[in-house]
C-alpha atoms as a PDB file:
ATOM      1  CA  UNK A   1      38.156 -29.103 -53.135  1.00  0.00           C
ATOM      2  CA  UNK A   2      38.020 -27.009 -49.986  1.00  0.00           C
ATOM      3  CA  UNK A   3      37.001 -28.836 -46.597  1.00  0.00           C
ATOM      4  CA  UNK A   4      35.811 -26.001 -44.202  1.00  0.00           C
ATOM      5  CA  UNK A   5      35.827 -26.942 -40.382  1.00  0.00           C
ATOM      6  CA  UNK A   6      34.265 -24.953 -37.574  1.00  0.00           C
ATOM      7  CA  UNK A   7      34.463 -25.260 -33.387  1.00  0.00           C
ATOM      8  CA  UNK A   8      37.473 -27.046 -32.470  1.00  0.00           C
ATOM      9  CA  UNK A   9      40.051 -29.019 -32.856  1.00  0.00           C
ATOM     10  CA  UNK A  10      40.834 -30.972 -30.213  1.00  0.00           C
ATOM     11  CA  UNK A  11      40.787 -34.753 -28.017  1.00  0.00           C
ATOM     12  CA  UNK A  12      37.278 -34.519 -28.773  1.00  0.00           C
ATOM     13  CA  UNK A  13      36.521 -33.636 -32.301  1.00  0.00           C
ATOM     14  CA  UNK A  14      39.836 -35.546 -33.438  1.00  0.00           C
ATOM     15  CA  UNK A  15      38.197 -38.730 -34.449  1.00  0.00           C
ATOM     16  CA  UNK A  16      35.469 -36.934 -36.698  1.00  0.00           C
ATOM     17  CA  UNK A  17      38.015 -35.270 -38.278  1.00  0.00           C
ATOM     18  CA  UNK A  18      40.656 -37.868 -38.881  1.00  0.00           C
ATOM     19  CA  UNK A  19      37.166 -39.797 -39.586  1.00  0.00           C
ATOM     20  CA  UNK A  20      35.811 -37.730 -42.528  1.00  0.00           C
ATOM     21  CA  UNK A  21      39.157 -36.795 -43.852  1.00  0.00           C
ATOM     22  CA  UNK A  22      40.357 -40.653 -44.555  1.00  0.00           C
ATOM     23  CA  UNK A  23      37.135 -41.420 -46.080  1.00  0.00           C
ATOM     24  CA  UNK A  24      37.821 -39.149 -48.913  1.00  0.00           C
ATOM     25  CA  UNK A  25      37.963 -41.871 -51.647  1.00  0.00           C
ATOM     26  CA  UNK A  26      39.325 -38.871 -53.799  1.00  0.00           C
ATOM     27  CA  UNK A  27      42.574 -38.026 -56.119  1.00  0.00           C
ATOM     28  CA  UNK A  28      42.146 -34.600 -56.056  1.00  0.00           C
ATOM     29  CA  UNK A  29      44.452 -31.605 -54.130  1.00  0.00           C
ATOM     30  CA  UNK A  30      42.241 -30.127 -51.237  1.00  0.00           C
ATOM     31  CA  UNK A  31      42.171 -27.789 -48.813  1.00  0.00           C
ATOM     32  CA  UNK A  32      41.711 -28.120 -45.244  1.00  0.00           C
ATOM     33  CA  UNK A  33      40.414 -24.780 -44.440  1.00  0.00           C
ATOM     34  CA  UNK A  34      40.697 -23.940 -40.433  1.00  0.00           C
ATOM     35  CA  UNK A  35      39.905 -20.639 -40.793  1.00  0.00           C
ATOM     36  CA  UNK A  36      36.548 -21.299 -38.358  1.00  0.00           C
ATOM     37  CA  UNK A  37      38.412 -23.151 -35.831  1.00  0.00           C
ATOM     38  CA  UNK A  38      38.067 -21.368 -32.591  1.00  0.00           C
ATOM     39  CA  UNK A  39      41.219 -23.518 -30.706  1.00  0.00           C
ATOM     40  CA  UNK A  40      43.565 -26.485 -31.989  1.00  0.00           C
ATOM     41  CA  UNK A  41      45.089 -28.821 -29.554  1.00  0.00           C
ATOM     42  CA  UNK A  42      48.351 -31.414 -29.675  1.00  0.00           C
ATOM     43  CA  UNK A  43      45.141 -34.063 -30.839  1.00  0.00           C
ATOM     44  CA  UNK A  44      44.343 -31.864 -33.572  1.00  0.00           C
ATOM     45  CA  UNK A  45      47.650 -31.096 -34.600  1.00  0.00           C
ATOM     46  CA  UNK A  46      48.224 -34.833 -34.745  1.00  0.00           C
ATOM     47  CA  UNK A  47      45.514 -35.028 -37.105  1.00  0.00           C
ATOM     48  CA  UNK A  48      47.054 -32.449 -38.993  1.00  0.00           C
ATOM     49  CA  UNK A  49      49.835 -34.629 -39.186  1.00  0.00           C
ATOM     50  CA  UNK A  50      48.215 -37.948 -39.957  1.00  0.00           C
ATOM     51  CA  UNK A  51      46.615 -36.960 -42.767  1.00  0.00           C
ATOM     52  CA  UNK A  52      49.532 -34.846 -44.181  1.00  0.00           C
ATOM     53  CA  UNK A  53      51.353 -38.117 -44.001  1.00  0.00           C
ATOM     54  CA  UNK A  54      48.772 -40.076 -45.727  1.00  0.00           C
ATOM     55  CA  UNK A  55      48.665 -37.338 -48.912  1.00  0.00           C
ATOM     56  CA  UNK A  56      52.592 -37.094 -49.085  1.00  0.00           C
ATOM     57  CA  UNK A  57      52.636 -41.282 -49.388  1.00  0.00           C
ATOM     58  CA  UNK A  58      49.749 -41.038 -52.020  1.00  0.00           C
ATOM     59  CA  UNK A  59      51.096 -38.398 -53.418  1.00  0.00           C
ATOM     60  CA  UNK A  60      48.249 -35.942 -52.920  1.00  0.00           C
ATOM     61  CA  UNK A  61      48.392 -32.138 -53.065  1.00  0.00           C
ATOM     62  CA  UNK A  62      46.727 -30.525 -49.650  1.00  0.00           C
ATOM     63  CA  UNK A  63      47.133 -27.131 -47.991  1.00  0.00           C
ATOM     64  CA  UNK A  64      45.948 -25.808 -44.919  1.00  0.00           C
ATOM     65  CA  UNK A  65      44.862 -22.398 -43.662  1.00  0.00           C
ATOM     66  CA  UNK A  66      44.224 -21.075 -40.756  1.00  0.00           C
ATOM     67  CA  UNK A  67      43.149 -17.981 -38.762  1.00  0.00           C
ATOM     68  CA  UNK A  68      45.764 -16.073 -36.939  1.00  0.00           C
ATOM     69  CA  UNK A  69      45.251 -18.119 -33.792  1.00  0.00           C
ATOM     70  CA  UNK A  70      45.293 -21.857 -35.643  1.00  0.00           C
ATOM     71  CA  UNK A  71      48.414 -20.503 -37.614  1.00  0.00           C
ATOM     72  CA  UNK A  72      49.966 -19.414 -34.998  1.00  0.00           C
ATOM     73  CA  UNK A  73      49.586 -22.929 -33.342  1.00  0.00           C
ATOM     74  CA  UNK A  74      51.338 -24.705 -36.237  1.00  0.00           C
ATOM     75  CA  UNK A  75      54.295 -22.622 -36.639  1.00  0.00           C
ATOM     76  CA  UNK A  76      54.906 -22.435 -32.815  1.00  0.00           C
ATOM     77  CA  UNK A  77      55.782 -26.664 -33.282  1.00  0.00           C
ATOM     78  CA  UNK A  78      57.410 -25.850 -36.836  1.00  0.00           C
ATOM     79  CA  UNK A  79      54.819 -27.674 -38.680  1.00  0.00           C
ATOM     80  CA  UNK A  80      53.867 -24.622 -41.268  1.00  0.00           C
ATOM     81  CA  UNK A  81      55.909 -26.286 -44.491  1.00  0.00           C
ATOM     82  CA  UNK A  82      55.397 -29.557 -43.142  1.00  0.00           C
ATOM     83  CA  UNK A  83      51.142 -28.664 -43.334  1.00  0.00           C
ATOM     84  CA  UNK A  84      51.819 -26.421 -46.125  1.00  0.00           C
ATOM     85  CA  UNK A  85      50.306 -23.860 -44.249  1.00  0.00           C
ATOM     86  CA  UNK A  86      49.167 -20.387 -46.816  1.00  0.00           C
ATOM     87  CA  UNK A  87      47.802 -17.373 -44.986  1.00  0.00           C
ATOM     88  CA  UNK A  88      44.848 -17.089 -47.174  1.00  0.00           C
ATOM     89  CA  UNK A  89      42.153 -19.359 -49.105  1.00  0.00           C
ATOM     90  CA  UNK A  90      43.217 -17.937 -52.234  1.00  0.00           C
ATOM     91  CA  UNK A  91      47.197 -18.670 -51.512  1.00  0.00           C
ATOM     92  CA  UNK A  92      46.567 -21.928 -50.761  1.00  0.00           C
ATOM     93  CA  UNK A  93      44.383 -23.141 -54.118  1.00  0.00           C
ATOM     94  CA  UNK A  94      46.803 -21.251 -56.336  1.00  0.00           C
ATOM     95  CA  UNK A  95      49.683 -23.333 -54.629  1.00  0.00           C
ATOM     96  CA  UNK A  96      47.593 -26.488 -55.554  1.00  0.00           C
ATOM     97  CA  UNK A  97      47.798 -25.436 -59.425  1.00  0.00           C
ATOM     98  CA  UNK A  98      51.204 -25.516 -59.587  1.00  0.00           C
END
């Protein structure tokens, strides 16, 4: 499953996210596609985080991917492996196969 968000993540949109992404009453891998996100702040990253928390305790396979400015984000506070953060779509489902 791939999750596409657009706009920003941020204080604002945080809650939505966090929101729709808990609600998943789903066991399969996903990916949180960022690719549309136009800027991602400290609340967004900490939804990032929440929800990579909850999948690692459940045991569910995510990803995340991000445009240059999103990835950039996430490696500058050392979350990439933490997020498992792929460059592309495609990178990121064929690390969910295996």
């Amino acid at each position: 499953m791939v999750f596409t968000f657009k706009g920003q993540l941020d204080a604002f949109s945080e809650k939505q996210f966090k929101s729709f992404v808990t609600n998943l009453k789903n066991d399969l891998p996903f990916v949180i596609d960022l690719t549309k996100i136009d800027f991602l702040d400290s609340s967004g990253l900490g939804a990032l985080v929440q929800t990579a928390k909850e999948c690692k305790k459940s045991k569910l396979g995510f990803s995340v991917v991000g445009n240059s400015r999103v990835a950039q984000t996430i490696k500058l506070v050392r979350l990439g492996d933490f997020l498992n953060l792929k460059s592309s779509l495609e990178d990121a489902l064929n690390y969910l196969k295996n």
